[in-house]
C-alpha atoms as a PDB file:
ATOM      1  CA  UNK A   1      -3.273  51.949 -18.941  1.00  0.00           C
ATOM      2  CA  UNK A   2      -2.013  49.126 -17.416  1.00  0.00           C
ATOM      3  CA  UNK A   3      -1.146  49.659 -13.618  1.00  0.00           C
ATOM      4  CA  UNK A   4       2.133  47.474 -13.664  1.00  0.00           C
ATOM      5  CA  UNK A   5       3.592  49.933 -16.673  1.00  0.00           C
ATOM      6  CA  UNK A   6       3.192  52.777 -14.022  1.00  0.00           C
ATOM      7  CA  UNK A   7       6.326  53.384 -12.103  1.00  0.00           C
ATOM      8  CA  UNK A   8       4.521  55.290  -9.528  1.00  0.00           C
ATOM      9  CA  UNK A   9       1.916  53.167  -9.016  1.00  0.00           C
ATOM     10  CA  UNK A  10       0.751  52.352  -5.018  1.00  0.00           C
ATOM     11  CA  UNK A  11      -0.258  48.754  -4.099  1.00  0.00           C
ATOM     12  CA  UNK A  12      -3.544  48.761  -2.397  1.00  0.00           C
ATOM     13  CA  UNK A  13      -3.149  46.604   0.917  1.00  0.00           C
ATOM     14  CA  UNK A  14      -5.308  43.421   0.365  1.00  0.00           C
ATOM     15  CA  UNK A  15      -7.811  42.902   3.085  1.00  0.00           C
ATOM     16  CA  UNK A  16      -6.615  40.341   5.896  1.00  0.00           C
ATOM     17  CA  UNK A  17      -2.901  41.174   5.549  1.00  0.00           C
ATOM     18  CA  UNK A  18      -0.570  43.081   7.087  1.00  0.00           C
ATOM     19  CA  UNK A  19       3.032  44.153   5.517  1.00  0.00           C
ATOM     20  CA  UNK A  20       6.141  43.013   6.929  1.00  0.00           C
ATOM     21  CA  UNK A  21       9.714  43.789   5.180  1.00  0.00           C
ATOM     22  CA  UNK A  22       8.235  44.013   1.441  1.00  0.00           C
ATOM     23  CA  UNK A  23       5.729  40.842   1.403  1.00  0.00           C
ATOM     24  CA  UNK A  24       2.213  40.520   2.828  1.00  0.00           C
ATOM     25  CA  UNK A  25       1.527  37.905   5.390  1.00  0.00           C
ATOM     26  CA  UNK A  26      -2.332  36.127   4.660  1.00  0.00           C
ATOM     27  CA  UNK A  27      -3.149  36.743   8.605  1.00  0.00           C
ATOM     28  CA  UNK A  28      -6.542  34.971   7.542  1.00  0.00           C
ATOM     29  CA  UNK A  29      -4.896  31.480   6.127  1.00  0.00           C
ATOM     30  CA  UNK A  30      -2.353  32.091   9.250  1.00  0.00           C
ATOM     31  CA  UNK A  31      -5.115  31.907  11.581  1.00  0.00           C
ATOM     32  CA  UNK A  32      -7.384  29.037   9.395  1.00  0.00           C
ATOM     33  CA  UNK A  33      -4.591  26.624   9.860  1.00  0.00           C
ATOM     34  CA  UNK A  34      -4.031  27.024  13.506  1.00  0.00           C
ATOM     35  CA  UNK A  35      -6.357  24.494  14.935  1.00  0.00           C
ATOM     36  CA  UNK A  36      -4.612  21.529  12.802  1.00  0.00           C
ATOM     37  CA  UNK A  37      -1.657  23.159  14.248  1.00  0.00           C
ATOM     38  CA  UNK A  38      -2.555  22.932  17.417  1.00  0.00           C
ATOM     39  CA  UNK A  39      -3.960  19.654  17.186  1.00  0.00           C
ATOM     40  CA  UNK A  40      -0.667  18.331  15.838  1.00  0.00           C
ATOM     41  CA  UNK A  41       1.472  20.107  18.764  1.00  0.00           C
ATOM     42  CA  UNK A  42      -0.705  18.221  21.535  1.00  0.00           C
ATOM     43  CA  UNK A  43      -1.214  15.201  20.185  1.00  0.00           C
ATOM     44  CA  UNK A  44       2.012  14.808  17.805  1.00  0.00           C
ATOM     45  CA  UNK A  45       4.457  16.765  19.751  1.00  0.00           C
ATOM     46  CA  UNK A  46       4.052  17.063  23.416  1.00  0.00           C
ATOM     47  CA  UNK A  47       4.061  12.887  23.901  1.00  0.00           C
ATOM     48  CA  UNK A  48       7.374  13.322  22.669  1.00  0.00           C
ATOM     49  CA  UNK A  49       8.753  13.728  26.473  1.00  0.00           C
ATOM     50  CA  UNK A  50       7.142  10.165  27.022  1.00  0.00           C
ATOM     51  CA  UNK A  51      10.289   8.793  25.292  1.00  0.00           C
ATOM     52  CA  UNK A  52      12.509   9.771  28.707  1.00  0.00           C
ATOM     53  CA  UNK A  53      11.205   6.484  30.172  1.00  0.00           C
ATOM     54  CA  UNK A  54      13.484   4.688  27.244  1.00  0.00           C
ATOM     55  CA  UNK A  55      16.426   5.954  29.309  1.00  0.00           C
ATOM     56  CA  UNK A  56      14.324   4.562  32.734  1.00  0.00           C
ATOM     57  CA  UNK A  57      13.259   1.551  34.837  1.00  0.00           C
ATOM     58  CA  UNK A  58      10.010   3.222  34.332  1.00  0.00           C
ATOM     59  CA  UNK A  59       7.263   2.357  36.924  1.00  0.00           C
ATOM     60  CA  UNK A  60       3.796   3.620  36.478  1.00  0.00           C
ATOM     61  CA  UNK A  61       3.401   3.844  40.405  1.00  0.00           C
ATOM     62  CA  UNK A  62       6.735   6.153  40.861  1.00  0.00           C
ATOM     63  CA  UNK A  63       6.106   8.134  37.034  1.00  0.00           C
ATOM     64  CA  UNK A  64       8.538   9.389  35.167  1.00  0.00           C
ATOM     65  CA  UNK A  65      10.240  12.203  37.958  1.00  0.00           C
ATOM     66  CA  UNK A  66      10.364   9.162  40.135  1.00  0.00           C
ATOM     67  CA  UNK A  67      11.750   6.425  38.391  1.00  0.00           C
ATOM     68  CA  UNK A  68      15.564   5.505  38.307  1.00  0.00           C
ATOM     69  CA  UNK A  69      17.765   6.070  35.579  1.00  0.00           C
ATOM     70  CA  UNK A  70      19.241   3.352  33.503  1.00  0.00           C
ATOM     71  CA  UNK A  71      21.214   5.202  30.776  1.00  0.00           C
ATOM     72  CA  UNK A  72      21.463   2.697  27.577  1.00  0.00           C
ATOM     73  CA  UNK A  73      20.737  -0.706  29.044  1.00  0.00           C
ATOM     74  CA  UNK A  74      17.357  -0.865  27.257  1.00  0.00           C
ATOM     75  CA  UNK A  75      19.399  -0.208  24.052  1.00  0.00           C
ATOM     76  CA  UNK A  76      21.783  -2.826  25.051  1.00  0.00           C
ATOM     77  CA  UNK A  77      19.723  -5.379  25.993  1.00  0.00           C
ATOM     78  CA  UNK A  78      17.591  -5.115  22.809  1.00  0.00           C
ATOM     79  CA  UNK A  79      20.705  -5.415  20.253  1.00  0.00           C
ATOM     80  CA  UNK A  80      21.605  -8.234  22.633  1.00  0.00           C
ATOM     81  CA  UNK A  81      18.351  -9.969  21.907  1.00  0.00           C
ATOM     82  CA  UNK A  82      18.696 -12.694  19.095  1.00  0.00           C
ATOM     83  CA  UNK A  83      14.759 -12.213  18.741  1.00  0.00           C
ATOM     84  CA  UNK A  84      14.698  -8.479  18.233  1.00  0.00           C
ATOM     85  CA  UNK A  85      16.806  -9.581  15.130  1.00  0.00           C
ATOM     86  CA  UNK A  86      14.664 -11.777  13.965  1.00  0.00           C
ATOM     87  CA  UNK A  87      11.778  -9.370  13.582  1.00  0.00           C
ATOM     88  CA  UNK A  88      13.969  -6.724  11.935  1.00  0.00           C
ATOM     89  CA  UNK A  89      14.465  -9.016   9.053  1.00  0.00           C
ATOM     90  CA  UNK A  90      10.170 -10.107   9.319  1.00  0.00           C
ATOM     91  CA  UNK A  91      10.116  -5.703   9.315  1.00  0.00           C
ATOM     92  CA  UNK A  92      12.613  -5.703   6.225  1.00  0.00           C
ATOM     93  CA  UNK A  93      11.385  -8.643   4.294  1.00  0.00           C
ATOM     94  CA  UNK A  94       7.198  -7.555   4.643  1.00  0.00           C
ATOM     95  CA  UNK A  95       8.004  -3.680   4.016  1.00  0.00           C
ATOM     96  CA  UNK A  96      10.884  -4.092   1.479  1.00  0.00           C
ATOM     97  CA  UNK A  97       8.485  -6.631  -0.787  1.00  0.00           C
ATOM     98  CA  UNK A  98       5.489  -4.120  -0.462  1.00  0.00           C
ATOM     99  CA  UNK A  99       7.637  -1.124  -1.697  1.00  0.00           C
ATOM    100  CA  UNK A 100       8.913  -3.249  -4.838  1.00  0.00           C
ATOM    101  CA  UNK A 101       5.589  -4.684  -5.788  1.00  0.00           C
ATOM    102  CA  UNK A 102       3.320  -1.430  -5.329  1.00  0.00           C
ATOM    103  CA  UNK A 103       5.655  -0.049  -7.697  1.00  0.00           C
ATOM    104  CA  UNK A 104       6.061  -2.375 -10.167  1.00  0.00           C
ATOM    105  CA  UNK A 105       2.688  -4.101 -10.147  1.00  0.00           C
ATOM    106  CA  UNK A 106       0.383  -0.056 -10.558  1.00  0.00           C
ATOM    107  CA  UNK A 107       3.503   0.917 -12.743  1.00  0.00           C
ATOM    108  CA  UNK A 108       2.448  -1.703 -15.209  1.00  0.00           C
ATOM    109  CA  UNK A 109      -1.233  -1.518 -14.125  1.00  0.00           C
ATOM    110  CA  UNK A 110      -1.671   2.033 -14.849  1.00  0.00           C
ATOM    111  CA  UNK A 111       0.015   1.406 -18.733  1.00  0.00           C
ATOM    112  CA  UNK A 112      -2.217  -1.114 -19.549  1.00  0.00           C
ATOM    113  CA  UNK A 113      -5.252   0.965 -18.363  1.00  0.00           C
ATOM    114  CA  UNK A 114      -4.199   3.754 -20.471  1.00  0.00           C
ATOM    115  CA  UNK A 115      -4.206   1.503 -23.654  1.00  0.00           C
ATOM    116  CA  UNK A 116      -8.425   1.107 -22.719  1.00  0.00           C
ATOM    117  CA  UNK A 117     -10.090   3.532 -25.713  1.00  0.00           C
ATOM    118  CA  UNK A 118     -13.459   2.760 -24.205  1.00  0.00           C
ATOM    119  CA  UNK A 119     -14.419   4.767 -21.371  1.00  0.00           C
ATOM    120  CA  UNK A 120     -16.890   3.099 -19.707  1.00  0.00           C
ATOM    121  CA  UNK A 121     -14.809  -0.168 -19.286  1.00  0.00           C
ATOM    122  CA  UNK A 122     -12.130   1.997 -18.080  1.00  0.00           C
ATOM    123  CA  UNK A 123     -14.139   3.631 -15.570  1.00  0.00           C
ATOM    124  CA  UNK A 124     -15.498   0.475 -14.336  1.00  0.00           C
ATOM    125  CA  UNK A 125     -12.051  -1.565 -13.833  1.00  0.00           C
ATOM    126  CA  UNK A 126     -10.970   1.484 -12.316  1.00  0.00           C
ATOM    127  CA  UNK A 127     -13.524   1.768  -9.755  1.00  0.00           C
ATOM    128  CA  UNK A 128     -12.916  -1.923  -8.841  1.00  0.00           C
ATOM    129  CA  UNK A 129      -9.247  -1.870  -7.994  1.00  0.00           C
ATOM    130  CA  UNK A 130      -9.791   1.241  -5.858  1.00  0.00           C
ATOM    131  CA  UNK A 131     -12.451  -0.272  -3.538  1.00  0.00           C
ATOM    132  CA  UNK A 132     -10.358  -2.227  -1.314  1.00  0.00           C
ATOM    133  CA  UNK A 133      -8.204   0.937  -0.237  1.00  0.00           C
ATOM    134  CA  UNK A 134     -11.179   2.506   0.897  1.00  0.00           C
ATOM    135  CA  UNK A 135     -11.908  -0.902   3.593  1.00  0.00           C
ATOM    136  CA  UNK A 136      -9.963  -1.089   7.166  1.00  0.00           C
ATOM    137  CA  UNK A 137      -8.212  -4.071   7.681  1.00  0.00           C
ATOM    138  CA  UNK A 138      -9.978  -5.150  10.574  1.00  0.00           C
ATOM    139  CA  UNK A 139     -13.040  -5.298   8.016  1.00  0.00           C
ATOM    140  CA  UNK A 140     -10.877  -7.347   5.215  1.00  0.00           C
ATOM    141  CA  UNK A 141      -8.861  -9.591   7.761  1.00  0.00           C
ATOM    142  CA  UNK A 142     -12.476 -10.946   8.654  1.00  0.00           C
ATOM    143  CA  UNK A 143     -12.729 -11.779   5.225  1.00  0.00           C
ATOM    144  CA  UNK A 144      -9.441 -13.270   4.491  1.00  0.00           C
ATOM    145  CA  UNK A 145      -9.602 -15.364   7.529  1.00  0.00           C
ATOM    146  CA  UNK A 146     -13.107 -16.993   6.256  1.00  0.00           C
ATOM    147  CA  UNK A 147     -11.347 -17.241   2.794  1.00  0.00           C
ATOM    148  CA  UNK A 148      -8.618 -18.538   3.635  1.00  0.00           C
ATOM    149  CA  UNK A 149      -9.186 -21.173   6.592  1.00  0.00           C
ATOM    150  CA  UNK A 150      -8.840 -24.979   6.305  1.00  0.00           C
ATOM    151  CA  UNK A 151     -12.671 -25.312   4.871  1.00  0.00           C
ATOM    152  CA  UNK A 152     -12.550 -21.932   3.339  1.00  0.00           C
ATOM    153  CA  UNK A 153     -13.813 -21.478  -0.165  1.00  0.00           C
ATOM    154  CA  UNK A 154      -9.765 -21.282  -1.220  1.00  0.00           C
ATOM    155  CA  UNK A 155      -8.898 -24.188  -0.280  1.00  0.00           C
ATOM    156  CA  UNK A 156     -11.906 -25.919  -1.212  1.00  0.00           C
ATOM    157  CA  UNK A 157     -11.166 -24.686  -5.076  1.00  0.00           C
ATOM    158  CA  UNK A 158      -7.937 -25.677  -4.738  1.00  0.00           C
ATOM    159  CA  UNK A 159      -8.335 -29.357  -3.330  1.00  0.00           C
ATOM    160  CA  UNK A 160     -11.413 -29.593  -5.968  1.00  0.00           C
ATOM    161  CA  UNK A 161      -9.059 -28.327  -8.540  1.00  0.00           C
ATOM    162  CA  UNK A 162      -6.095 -29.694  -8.091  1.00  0.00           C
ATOM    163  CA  UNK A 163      -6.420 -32.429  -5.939  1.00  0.00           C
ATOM    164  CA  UNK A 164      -4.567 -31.446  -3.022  1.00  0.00           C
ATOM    165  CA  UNK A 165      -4.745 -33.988  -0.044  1.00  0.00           C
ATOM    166  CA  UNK A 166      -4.863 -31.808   2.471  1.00  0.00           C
ATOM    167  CA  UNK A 167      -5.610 -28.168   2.781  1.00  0.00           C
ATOM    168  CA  UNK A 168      -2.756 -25.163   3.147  1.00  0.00           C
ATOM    169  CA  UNK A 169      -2.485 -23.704   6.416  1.00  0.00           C
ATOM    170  CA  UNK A 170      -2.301 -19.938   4.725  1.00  0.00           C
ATOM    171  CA  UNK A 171      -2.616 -18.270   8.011  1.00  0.00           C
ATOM    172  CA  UNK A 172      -0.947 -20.683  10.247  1.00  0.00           C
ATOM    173  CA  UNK A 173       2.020 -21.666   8.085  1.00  0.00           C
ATOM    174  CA  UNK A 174       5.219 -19.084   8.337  1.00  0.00           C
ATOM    175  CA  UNK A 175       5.585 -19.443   4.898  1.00  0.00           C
ATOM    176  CA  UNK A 176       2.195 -19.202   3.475  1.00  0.00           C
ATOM    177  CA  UNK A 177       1.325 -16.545   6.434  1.00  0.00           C
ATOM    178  CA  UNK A 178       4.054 -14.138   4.761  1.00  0.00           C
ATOM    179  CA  UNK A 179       3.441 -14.522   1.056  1.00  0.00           C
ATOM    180  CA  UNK A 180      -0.267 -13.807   2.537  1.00  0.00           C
ATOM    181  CA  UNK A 181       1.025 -10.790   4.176  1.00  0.00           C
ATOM    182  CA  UNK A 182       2.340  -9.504   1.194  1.00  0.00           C
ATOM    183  CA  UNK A 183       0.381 -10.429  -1.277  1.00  0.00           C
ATOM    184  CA  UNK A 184      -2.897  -9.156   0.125  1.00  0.00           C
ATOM    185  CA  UNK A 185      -1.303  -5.844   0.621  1.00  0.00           C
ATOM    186  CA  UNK A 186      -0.639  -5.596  -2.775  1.00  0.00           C
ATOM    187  CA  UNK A 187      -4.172  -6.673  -3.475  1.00  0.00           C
ATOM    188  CA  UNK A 188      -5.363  -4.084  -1.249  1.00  0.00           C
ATOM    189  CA  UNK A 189      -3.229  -0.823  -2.293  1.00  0.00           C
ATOM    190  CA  UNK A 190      -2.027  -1.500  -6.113  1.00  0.00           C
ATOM    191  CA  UNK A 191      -5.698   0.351  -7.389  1.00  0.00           C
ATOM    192  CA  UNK A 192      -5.286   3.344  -5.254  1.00  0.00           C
ATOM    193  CA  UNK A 193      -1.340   3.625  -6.047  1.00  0.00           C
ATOM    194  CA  UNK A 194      -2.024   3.571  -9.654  1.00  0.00           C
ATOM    195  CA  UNK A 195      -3.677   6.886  -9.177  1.00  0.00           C
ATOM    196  CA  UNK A 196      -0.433   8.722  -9.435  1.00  0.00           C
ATOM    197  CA  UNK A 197       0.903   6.453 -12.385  1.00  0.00           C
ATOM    198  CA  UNK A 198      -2.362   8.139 -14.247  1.00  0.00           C
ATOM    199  CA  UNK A 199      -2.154  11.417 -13.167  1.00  0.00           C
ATOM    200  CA  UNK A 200       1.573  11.509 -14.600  1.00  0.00           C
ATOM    201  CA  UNK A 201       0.353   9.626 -17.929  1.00  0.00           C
ATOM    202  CA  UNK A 202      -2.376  12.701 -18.266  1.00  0.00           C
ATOM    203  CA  UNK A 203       0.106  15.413 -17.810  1.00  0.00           C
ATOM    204  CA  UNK A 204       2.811  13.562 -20.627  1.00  0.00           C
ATOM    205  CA  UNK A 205       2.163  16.059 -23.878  1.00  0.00           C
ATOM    206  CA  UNK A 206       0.044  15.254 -26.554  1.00  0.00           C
ATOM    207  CA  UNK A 207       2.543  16.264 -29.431  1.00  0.00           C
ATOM    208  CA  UNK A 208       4.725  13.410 -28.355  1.00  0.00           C
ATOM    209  CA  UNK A 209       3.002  10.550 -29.264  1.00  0.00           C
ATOM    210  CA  UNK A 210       1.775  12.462 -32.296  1.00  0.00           C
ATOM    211  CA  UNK A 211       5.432  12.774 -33.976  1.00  0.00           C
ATOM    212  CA  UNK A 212       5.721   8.888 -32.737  1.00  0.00           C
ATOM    213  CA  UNK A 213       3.297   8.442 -35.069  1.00  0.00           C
ATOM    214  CA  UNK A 214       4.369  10.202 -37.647  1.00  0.00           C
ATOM    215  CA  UNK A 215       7.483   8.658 -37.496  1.00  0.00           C
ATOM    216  CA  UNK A 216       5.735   5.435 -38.239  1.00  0.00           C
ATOM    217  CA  UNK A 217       5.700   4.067 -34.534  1.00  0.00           C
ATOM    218  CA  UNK A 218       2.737   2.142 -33.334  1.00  0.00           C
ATOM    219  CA  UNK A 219       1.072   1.880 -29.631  1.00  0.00           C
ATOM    220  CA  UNK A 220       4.147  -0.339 -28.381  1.00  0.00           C
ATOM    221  CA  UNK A 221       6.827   1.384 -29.597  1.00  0.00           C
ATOM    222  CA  UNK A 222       4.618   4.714 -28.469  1.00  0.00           C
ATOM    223  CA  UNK A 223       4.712   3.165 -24.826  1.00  0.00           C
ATOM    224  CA  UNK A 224       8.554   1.787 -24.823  1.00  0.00           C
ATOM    225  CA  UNK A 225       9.714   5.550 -26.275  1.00  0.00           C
ATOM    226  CA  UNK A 226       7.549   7.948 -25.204  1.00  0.00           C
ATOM    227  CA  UNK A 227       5.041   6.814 -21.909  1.00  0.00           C
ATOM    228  CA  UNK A 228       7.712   4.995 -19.992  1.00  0.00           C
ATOM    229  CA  UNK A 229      10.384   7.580 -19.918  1.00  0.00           C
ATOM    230  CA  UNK A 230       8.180  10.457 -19.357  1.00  0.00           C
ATOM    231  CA  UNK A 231       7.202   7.981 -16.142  1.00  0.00           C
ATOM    232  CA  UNK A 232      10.338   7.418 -15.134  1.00  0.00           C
ATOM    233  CA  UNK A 233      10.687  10.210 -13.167  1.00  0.00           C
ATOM    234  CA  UNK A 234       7.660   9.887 -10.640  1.00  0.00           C
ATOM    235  CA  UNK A 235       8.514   6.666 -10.273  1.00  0.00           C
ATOM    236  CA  UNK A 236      11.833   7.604  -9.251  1.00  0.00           C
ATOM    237  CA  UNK A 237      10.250   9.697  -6.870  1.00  0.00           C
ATOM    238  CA  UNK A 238       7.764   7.105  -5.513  1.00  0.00           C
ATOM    239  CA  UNK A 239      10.633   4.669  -5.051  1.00  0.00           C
ATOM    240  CA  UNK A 240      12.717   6.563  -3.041  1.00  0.00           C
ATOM    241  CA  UNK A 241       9.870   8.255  -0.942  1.00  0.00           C
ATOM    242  CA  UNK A 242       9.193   5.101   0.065  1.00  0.00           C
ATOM    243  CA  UNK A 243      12.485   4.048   2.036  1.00  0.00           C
ATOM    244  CA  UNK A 244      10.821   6.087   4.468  1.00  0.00           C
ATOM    245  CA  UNK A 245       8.543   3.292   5.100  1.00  0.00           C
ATOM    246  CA  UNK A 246      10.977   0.599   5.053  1.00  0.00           C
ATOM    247  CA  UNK A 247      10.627  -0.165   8.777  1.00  0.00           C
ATOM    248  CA  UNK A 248       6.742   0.366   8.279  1.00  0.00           C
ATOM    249  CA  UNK A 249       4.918  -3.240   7.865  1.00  0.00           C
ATOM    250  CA  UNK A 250       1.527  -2.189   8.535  1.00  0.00           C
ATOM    251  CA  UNK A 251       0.679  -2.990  11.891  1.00  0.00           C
ATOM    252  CA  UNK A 252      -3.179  -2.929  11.278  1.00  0.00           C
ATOM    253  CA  UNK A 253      -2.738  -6.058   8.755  1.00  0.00           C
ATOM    254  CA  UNK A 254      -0.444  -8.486  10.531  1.00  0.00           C
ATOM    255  CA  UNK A 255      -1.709  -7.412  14.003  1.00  0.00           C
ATOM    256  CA  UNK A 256      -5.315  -8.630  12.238  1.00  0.00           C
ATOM    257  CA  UNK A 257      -4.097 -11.423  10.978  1.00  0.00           C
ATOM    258  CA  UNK A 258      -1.264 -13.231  12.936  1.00  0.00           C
ATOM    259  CA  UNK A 259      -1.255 -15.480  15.797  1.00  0.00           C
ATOM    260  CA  UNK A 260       1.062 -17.110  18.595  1.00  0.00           C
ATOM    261  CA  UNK A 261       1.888 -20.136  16.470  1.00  0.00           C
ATOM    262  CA  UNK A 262       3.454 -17.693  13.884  1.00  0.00           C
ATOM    263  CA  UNK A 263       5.124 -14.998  16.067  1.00  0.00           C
ATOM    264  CA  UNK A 264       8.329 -16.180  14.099  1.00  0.00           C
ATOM    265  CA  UNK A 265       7.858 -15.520  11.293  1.00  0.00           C
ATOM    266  CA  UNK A 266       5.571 -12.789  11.368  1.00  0.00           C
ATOM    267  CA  UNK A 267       6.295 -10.674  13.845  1.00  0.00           C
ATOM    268  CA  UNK A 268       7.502  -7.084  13.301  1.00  0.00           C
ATOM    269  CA  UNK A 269       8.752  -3.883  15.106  1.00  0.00           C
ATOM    270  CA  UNK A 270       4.850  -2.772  15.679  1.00  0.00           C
ATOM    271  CA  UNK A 271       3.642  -5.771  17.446  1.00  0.00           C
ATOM    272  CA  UNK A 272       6.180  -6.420  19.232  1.00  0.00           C
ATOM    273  CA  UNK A 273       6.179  -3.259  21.082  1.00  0.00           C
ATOM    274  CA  UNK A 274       2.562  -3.683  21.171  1.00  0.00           C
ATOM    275  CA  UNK A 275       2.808  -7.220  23.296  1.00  0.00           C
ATOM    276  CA  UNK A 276       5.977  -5.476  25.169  1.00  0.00           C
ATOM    277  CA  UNK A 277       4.405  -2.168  26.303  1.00  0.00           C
ATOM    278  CA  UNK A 278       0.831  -2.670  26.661  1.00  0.00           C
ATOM    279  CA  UNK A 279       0.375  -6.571  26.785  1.00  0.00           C
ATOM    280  CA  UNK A 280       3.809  -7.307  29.066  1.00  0.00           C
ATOM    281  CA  UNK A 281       4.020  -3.770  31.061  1.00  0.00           C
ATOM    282  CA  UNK A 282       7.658  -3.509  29.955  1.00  0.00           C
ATOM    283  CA  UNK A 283       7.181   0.146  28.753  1.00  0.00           C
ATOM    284  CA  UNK A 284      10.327   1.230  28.768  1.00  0.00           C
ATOM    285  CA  UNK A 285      11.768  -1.381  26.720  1.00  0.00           C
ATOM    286  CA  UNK A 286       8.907  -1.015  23.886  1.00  0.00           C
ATOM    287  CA  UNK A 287       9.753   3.048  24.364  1.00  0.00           C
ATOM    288  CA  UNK A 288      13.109   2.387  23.449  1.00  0.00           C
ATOM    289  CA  UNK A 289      12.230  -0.135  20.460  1.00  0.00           C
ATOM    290  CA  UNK A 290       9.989   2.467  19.409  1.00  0.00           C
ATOM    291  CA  UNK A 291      12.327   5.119  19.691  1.00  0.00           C
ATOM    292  CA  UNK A 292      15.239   3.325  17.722  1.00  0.00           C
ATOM    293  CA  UNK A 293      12.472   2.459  14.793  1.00  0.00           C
ATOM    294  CA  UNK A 294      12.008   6.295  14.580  1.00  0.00           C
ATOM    295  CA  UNK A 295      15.314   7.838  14.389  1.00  0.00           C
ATOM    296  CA  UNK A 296      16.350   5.256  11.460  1.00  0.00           C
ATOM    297  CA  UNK A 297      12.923   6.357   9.811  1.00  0.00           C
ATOM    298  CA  UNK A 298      13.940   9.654  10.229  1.00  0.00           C
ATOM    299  CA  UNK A 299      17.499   8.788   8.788  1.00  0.00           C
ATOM    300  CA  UNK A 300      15.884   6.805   5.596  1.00  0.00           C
ATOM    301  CA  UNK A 301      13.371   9.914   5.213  1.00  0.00           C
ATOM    302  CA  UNK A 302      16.148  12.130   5.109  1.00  0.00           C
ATOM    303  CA  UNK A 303      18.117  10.267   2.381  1.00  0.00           C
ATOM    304  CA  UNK A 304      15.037   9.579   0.202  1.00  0.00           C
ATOM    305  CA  UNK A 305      14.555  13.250   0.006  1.00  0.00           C
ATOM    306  CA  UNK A 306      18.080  13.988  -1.107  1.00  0.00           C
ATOM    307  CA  UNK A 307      17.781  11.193  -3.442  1.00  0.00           C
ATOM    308  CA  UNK A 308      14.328  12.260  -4.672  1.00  0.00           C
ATOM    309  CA  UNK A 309      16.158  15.829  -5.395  1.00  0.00           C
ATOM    310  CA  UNK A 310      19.501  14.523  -6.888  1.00  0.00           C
ATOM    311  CA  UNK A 311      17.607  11.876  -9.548  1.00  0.00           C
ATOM    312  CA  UNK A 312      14.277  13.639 -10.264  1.00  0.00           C
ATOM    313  CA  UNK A 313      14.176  17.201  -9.454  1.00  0.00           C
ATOM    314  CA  UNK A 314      12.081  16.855  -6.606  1.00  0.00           C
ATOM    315  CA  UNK A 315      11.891  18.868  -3.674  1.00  0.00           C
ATOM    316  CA  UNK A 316       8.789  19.753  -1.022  1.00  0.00           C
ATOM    317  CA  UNK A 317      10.836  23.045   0.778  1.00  0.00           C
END
C-alpha cells in the first residue's frame, strides 16, 4: 500500500537535514552556497561604507575617520553642474535606444527564425548571431576602430560605392559616434537576447497552431494569432526588467571607444566618474555621482518588478 494513504505513517528524516517547526532545512545546499555568499558579502557588501566619503572632503592622506564633513554639497554642486546634465541625457539617450532595439530587433529575429523548417540552416544562423556576445569589448572595439577609421575598409566601400568625397568620421563625429554606440550594441547582443524569444516560442502548445490550421489559417495568420500573443507576455517582462538598466550605458563599450574630442556627446554616468575619481582624484564627488546613479537604479528596479507582476504575472520572491 501506498505510504501517503496511511494516516499513521512516520516520515523518515532525509540525510543532511534537520527539522525545524514542520519543514526540513537542506543543511547540505545551506552550506554549498556559502562561499558565493561570502564572496558577495566582502566584495559586494562591505565597500558599501566607502560611500561615507560622498558626505566628505575626502582625503586619502587623513582617510575616511579623518576627513571633514561636508553634508550635501557634493549633491549640490553636481545638480548645479550644467555638464552633469548633459551626460544624463548621453546615459538616457544610449541606454533608452538599447532597451527598445534589443527588444524589438530579437523579438522579430527570433519569429523569423522559427519560420526556418531546415535545421541545419537554422543551427548555423543561430550560431552566428550568438558569437559576438561571447567577445569582450576591448577585443571588438579593436576591431571597430580598424573598421571604421578614415581608411578603414567602411569607408573605403562607401566612398567606392557611393562616391562620397570625403570619408565619415564614425568615431570622431558626435553624431556618427552615437548611432555607432548604439548600433554596435545591438549588433553585439540581439543573437544572445533572442535566446529567450525561442525558449518562449518552444514552450507555446502545439494544439494551437494545429486548430489555426484547421480553421483554415496559414503560417501568417498562425504568427499574427497565435505566436505573437503567446509572446507578449515575456516580452512584457523583458521590457520592464530592463528599466533597471536605464542608467546602465555599458561602460566597457564607450569607455573602448570614445575620446576627448567627443566627451560631449558621448559621455555617460560611468566615465565620468571614472575620469572624476580615479583620473582627477575627486573621489568624493564621483562617490556621490555614483551613489545618486544607484539609488534611482534601485528605484527603477523596484517599479519594473511591480510592473513585471501587475502586467505579466511575474514575480522572483
Amino acid at each position: 500500500m501506498n505510504d501517503t494513504t496511511m494516516p499513521n505513517a512516520k516520515l523518515t528524516k532525509a540525510p543532511g537535514t534537520r527539522k525545524r517547526k514542520g519543514y526540513r532545512i537542506p543543511w547540505t545546499l545551506h552550506l554549498m552556497v556559502l562561499p558565493a555568499v561570502v564572496l558577495v558579502f566582502v566584495f559586494s557588501y562591505l565597500p558599501m561604507s566607502g560611500i561615507i566619503i560622498a558626505f566628505q572632503d575626502y582625503k586619502a592622506a587623513l582617510g575616511i575617520t579623518g576627513s571633514p564633513w561636508v553634508g550635501l554639497k557634493h549633491f549640490h554642486y553636481m545638480f548645479e553642474n550644467e555638464y552633469f546634465v548633459k551626460i544624463i541625457g548621453n546615459t538616457l539617450l544610449f541606454a533608452c535606444s538599447k532597451v527598445v532595439l534589443n527588444l524589438i530587433i530579437p523579438f522579430t529575429f527570433a519569429l523569423l527564425l522559427n519560420e526556418i523548417r531546415h535545421m541545419g540552416y537554422k543551427r548555423a544562423i543561430q550560431t552566428l548571431v550568438y558569437l559576438p556576445h561571447f567577445l569582450s569589448w576591448v577585443i571588438l572595439s579593436g576591431i571597430l576602430i580598424d573598421l571604421l577609421s578614415q581608411t578603414g575598409i567602411v569607408n573605403q566601400f562607401l566612398m567606392n560605392l557611393f562616391g562620397l568625397e570625403k570619408p565619415i568620421f564614425f568615431l570622431g563625429d558626435g553624431t556618427w559616434f552615437r548611432l555607432t554606440i548604439i548600433f554596435s550594441d545591438v549588433w553585439k547582443e540581439f543573437g544572445f537576447n533572442t535566446i529567450i524569444f525561442l525558449a518562449a516560442l518552444a514552450g507555446i502548445n502545439p494544439s494551437l497552431y494545429e486548430a489555426a490550421e484547421v480553421d483554415g489559417a496559414g503560417r501568417f495568420k498562425q504568427t499574427m494569432y497565435v505566436t505573437i500573443p503567446s509572446l507578449i507576455p515575456i516580452l512584457i517582462v523583458v521590457a520592464t526588467l530592463a528599466l533597471g538598466n536605464v542608467l546602465n550605458a555599458n561602460f566597457d563599450q564607450v569607455f573602448n571607444l570614445y575620446s576627448p574630442m567627443i566627451y560631449q556627446q558621448g559621455d555617460i554616468i560611468d566615465t565620468f566618474v571614472y575620469r572624476e575619481g580615479l583620473l582627477s582624484g575627486q573621489f568624493s564627488f564621483a562617490t556621490a555621482v555614483s551613489l545618486f546613479k544607484s539609488v534611482i537604479s534601485l528605484i527603477l528596479i523596484v517599479i519594473s518588478y511591480r510592473l513585471a507582476y501587475k502586467l505579466a504575472g511575474y514575480r522572483i520572491f
